[in-house]
PDB file of N, CA and C in Angstrom:
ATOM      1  N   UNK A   1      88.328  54.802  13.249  1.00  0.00           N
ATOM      2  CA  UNK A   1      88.397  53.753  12.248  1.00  0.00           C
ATOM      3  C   UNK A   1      87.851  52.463  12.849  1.00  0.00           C
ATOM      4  N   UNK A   2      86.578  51.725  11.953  1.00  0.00           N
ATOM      5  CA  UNK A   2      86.253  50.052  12.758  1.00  0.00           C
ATOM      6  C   UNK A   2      87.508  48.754  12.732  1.00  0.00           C
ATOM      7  N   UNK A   3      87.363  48.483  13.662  1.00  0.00           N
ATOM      8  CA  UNK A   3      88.429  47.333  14.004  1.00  0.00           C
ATOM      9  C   UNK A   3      88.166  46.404  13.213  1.00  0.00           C
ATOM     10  N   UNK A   4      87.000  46.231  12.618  1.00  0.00           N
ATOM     11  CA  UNK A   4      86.315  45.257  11.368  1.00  0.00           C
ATOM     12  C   UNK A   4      86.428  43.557  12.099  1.00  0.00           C
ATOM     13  N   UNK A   5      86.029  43.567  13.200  1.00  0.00           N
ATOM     14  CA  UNK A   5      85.756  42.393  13.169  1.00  0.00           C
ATOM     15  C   UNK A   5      84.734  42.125  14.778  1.00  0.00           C
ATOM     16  N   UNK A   6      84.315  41.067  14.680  1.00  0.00           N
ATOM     17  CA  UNK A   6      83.355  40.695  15.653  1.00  0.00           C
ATOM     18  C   UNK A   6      83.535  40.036  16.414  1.00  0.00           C
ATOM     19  N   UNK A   7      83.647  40.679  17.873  1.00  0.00           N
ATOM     20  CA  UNK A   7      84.165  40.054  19.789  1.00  0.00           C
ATOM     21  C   UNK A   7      83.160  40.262  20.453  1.00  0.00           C
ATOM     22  N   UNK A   8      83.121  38.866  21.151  1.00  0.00           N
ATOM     23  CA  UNK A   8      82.430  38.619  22.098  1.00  0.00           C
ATOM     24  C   UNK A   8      83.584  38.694  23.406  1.00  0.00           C
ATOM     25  N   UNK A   9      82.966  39.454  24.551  1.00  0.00           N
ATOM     26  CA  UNK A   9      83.116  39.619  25.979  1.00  0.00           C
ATOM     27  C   UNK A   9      82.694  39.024  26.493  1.00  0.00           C
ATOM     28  N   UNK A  10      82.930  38.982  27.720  1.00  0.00           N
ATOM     29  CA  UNK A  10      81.698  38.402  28.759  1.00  0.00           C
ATOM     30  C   UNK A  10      82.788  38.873  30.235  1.00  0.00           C
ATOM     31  N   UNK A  11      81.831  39.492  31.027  1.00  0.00           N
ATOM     32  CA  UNK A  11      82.627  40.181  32.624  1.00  0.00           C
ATOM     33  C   UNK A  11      82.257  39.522  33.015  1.00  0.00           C
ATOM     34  N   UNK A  12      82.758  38.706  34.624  1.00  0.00           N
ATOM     35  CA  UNK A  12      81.946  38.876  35.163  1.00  0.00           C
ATOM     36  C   UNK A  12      82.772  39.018  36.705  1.00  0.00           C
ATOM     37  N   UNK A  13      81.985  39.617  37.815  1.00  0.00           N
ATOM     38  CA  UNK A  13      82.820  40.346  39.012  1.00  0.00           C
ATOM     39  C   UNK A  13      83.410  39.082  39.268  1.00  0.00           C
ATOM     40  N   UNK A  14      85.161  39.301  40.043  1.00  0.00           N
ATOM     41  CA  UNK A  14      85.975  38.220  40.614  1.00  0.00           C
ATOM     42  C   UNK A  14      85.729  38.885  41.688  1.00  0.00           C
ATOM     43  N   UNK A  15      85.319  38.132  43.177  1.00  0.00           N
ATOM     44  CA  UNK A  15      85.186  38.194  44.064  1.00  0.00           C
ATOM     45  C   UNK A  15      86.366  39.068  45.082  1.00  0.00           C
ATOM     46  N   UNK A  16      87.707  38.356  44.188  1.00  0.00           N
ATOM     47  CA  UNK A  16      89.096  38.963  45.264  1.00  0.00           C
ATOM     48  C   UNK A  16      89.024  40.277  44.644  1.00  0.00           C
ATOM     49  N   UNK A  17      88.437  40.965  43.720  1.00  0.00           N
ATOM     50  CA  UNK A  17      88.805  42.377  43.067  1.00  0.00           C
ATOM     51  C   UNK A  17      87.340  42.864  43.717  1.00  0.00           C
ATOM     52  N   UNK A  18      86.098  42.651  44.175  1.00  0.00           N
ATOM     53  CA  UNK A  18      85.237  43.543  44.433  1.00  0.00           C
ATOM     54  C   UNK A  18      84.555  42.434  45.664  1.00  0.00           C
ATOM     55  N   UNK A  19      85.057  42.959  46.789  1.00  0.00           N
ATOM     56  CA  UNK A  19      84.232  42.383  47.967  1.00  0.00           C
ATOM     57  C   UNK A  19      82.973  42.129  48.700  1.00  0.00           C
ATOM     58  N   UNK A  20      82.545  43.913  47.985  1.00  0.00           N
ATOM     59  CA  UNK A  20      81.310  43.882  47.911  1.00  0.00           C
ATOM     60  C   UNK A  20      80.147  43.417  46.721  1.00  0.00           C
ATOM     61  N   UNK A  21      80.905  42.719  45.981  1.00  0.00           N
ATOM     62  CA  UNK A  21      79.807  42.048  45.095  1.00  0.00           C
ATOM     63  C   UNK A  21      78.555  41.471  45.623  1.00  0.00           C
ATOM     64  N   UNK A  22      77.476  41.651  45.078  1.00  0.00           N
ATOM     65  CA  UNK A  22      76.354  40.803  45.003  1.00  0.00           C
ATOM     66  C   UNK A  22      75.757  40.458  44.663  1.00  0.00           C
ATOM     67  N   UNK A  23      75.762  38.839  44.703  1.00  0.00           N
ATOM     68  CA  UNK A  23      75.533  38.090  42.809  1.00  0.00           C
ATOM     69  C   UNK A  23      73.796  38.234  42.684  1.00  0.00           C
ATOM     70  N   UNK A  24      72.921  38.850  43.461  1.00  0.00           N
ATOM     71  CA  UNK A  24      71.521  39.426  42.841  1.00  0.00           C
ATOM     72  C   UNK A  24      71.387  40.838  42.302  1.00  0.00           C
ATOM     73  N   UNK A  25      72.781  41.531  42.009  1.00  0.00           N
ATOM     74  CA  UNK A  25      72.445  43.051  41.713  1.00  0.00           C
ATOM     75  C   UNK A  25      73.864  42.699  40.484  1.00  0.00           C
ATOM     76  N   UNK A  26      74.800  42.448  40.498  1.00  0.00           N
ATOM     77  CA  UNK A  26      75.559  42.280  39.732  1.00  0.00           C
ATOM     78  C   UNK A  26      75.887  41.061  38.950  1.00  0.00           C
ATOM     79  N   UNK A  27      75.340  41.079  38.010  1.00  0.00           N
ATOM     80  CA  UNK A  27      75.459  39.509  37.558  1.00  0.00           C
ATOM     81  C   UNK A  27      76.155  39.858  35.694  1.00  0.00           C
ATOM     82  N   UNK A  28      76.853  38.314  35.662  1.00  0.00           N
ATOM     83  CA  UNK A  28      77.776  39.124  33.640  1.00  0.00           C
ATOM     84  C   UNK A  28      76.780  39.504  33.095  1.00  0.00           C
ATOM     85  N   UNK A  29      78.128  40.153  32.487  1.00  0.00           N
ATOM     86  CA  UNK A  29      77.621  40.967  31.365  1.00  0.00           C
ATOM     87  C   UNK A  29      78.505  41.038  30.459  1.00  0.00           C
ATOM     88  N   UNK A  30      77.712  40.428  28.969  1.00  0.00           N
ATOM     89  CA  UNK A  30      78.313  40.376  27.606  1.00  0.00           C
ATOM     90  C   UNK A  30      77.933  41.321  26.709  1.00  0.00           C
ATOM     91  N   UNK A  31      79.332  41.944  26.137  1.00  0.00           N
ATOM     92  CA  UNK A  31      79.278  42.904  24.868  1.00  0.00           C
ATOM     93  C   UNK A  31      79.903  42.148  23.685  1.00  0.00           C
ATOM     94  N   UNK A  32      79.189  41.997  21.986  1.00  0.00           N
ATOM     95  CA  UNK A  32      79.197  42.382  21.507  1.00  0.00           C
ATOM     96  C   UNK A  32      79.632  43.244  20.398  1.00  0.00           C
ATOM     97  N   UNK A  33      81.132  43.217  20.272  1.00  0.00           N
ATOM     98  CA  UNK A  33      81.253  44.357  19.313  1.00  0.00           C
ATOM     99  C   UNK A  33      81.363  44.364  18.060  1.00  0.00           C
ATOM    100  N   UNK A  34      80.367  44.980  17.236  1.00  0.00           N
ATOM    101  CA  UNK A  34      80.534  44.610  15.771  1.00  0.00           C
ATOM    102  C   UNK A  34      81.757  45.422  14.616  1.00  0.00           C
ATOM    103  N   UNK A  35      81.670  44.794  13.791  1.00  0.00           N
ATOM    104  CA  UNK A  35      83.208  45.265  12.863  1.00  0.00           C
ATOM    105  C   UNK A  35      83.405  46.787  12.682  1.00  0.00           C
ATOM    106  N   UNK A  36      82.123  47.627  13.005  1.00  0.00           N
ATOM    107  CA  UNK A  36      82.204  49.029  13.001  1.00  0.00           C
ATOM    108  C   UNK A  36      82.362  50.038  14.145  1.00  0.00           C
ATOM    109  N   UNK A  37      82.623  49.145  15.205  1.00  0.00           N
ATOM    110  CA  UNK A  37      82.900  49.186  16.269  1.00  0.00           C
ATOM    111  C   UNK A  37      84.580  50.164  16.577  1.00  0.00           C
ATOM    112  N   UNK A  38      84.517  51.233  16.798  1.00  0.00           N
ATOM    113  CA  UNK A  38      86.409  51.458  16.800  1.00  0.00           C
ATOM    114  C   UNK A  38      87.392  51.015  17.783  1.00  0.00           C
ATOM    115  N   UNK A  39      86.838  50.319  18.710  1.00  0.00           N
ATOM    116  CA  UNK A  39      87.462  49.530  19.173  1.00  0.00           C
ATOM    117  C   UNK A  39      87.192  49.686  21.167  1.00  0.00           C
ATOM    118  N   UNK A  40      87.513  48.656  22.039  1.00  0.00           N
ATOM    119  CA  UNK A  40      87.300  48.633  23.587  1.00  0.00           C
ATOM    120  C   UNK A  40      87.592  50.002  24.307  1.00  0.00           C
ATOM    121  N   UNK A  41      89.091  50.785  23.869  1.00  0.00           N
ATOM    122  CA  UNK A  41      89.364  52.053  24.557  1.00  0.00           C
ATOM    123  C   UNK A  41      88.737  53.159  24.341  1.00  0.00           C
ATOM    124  N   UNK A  42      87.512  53.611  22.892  1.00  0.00           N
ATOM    125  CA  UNK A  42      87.190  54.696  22.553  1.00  0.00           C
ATOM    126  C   UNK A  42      86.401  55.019  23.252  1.00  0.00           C
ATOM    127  N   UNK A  43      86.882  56.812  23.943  1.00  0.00           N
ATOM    128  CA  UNK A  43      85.845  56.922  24.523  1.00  0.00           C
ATOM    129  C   UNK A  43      84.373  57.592  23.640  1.00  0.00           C
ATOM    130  N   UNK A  44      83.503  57.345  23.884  1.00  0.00           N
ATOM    131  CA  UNK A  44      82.931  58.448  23.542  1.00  0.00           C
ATOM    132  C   UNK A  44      82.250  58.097  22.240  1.00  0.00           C
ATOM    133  N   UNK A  45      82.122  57.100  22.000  1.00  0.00           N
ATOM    134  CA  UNK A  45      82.359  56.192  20.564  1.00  0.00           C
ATOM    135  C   UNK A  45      80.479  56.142  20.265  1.00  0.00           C
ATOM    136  N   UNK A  46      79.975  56.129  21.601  1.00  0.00           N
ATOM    137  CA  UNK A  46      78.413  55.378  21.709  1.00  0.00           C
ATOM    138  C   UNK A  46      77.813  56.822  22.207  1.00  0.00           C
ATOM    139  N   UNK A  47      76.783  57.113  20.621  1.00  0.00           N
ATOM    140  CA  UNK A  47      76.208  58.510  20.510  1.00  0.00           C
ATOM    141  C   UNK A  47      74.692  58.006  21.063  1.00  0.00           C
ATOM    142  N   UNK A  48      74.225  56.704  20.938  1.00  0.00           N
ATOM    143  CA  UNK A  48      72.646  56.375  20.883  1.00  0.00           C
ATOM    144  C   UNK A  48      72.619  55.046  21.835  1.00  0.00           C
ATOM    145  N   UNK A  49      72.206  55.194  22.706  1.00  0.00           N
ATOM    146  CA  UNK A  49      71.810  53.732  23.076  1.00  0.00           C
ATOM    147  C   UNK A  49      70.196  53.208  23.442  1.00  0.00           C
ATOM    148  N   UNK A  50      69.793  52.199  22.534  1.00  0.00           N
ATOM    149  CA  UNK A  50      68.505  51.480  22.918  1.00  0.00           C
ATOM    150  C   UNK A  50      68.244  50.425  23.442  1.00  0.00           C
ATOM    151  N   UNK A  51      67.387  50.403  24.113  1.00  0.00           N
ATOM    152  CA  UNK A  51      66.965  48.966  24.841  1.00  0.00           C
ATOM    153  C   UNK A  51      66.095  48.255  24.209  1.00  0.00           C
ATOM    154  N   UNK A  52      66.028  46.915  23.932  1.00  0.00           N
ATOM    155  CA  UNK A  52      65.295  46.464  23.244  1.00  0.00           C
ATOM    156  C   UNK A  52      64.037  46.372  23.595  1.00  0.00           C
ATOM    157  N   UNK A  53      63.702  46.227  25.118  1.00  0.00           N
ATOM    158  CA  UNK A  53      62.460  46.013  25.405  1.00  0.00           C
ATOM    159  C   UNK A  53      61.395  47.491  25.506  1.00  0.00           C
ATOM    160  N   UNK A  54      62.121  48.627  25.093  1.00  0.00           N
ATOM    161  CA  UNK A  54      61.783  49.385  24.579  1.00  0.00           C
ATOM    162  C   UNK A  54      61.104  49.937  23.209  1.00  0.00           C
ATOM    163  N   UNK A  55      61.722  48.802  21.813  1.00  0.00           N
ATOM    164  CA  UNK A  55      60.984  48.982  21.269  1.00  0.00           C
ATOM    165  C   UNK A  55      60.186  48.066  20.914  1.00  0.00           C
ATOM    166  N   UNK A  56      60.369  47.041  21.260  1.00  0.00           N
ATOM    167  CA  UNK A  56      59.082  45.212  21.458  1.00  0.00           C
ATOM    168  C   UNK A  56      58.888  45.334  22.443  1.00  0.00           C
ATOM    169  N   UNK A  57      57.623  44.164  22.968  1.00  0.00           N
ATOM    170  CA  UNK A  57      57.460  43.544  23.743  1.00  0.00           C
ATOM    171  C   UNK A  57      58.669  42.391  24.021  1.00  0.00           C
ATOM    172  N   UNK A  58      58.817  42.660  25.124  1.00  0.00           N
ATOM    173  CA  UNK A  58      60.214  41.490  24.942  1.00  0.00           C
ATOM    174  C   UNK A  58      60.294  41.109  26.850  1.00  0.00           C
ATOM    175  N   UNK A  59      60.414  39.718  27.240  1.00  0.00           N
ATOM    176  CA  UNK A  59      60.767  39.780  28.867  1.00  0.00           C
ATOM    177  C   UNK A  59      62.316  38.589  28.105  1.00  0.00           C
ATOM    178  N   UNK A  60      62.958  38.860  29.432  1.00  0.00           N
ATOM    179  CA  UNK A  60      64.561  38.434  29.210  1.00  0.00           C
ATOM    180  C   UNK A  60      65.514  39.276  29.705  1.00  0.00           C
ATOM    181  N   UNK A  61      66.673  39.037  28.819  1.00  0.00           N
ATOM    182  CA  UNK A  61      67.955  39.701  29.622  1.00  0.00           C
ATOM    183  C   UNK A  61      67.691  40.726  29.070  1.00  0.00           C
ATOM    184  N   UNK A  62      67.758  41.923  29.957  1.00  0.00           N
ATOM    185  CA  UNK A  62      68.137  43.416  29.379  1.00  0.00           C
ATOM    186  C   UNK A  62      69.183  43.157  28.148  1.00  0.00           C
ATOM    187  N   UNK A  63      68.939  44.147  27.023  1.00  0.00           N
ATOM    188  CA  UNK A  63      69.293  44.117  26.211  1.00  0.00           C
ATOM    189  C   UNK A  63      69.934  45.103  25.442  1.00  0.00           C
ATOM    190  N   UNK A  64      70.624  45.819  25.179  1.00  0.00           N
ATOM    191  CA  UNK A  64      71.125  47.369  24.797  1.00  0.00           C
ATOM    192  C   UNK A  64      71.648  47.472  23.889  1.00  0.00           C
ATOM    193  N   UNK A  65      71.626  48.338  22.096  1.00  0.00           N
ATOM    194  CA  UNK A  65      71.983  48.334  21.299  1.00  0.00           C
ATOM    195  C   UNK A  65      72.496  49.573  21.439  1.00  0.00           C
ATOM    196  N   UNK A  66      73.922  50.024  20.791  1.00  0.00           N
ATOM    197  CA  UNK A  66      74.747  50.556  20.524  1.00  0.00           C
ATOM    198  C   UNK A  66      75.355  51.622  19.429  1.00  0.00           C
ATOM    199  N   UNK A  67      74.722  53.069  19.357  1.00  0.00           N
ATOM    200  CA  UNK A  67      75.133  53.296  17.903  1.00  0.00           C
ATOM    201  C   UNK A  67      75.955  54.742  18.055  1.00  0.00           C
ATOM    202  N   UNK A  68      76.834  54.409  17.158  1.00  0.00           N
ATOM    203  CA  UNK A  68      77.813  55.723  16.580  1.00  0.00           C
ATOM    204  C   UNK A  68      76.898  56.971  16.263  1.00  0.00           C
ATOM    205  N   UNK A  69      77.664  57.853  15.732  1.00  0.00           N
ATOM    206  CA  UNK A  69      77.373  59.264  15.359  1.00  0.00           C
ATOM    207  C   UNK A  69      76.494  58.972  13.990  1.00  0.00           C
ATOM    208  N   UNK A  70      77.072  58.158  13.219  1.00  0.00           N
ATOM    209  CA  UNK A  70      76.499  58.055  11.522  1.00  0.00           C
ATOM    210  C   UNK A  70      74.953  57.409  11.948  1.00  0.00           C
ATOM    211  N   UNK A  71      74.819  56.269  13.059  1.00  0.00           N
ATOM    212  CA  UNK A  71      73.474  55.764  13.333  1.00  0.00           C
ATOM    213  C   UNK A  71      73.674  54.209  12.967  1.00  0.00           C
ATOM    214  N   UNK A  72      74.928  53.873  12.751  1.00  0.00           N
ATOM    215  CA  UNK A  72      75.391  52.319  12.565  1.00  0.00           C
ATOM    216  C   UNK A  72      75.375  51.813  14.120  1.00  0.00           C
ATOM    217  N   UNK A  73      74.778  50.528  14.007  1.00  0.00           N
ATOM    218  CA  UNK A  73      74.721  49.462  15.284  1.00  0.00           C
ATOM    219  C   UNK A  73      76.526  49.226  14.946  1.00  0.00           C
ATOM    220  N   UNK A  74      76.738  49.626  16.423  1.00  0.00           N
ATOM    221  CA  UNK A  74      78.555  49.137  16.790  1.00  0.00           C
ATOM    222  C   UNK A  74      78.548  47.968  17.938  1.00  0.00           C
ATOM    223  N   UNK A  75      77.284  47.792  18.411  1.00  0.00           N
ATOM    224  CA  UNK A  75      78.203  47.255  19.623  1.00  0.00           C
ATOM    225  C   UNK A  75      76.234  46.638  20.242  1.00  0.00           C
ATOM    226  N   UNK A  76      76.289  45.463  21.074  1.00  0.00           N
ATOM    227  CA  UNK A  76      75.204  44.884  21.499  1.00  0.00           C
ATOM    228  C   UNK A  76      75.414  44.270  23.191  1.00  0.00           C
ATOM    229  N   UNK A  77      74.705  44.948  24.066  1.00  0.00           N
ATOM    230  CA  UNK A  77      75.328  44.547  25.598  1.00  0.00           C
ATOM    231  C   UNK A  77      73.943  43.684  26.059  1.00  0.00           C
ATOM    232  N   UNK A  78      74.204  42.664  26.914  1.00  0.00           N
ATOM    233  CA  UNK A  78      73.531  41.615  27.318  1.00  0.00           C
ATOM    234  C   UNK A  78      73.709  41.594  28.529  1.00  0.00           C
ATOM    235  N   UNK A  79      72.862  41.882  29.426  1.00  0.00           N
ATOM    236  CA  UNK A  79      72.702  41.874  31.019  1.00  0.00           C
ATOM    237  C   UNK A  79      71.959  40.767  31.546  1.00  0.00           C
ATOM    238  N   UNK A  80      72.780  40.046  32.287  1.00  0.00           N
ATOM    239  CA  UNK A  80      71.518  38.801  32.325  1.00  0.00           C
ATOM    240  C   UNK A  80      70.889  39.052  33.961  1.00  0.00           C
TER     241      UNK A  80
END
């Protein structure tokens, strides 16, 4: 069932939880989730995923769209 509404995330590594971080390979990352979205714990939820610069020409943050079984956009991840 969609949670019907629209959250923004944003991670990003805390240093005291991952020691080995390194802020040129790991940098935030924001999801995205739209109202059809079933929610943060489902597993298994994301049947399709595309990259945008896959189907444009596009330079920027990696970009990744998100889709269920039916082919509805659930969810949009932003890698900067």
């Amino acid at each position: 069932m969609a949670n019907g509404k629209i959250e923004l995330k944003i991670a990003e590594t805390d240093l005291d939880e991952d020691p080995d971080h390194d802020p040129e390979e790991d940098s935030p990352v924001a999801y995205l989730s739209l109202p059809d979205h079933p929610g943060e714990n489902t597993s298994g939820c994301v049947k399709k995923m595309v990259r945008l610069s896959d189907l444009i020409d596009y330079e920027g943050a990696d970009i990744y769209m998100d889709f269920d079984a039916a082919g509805r956009l659930i969810g949009i991840e932003v890698l900067t």
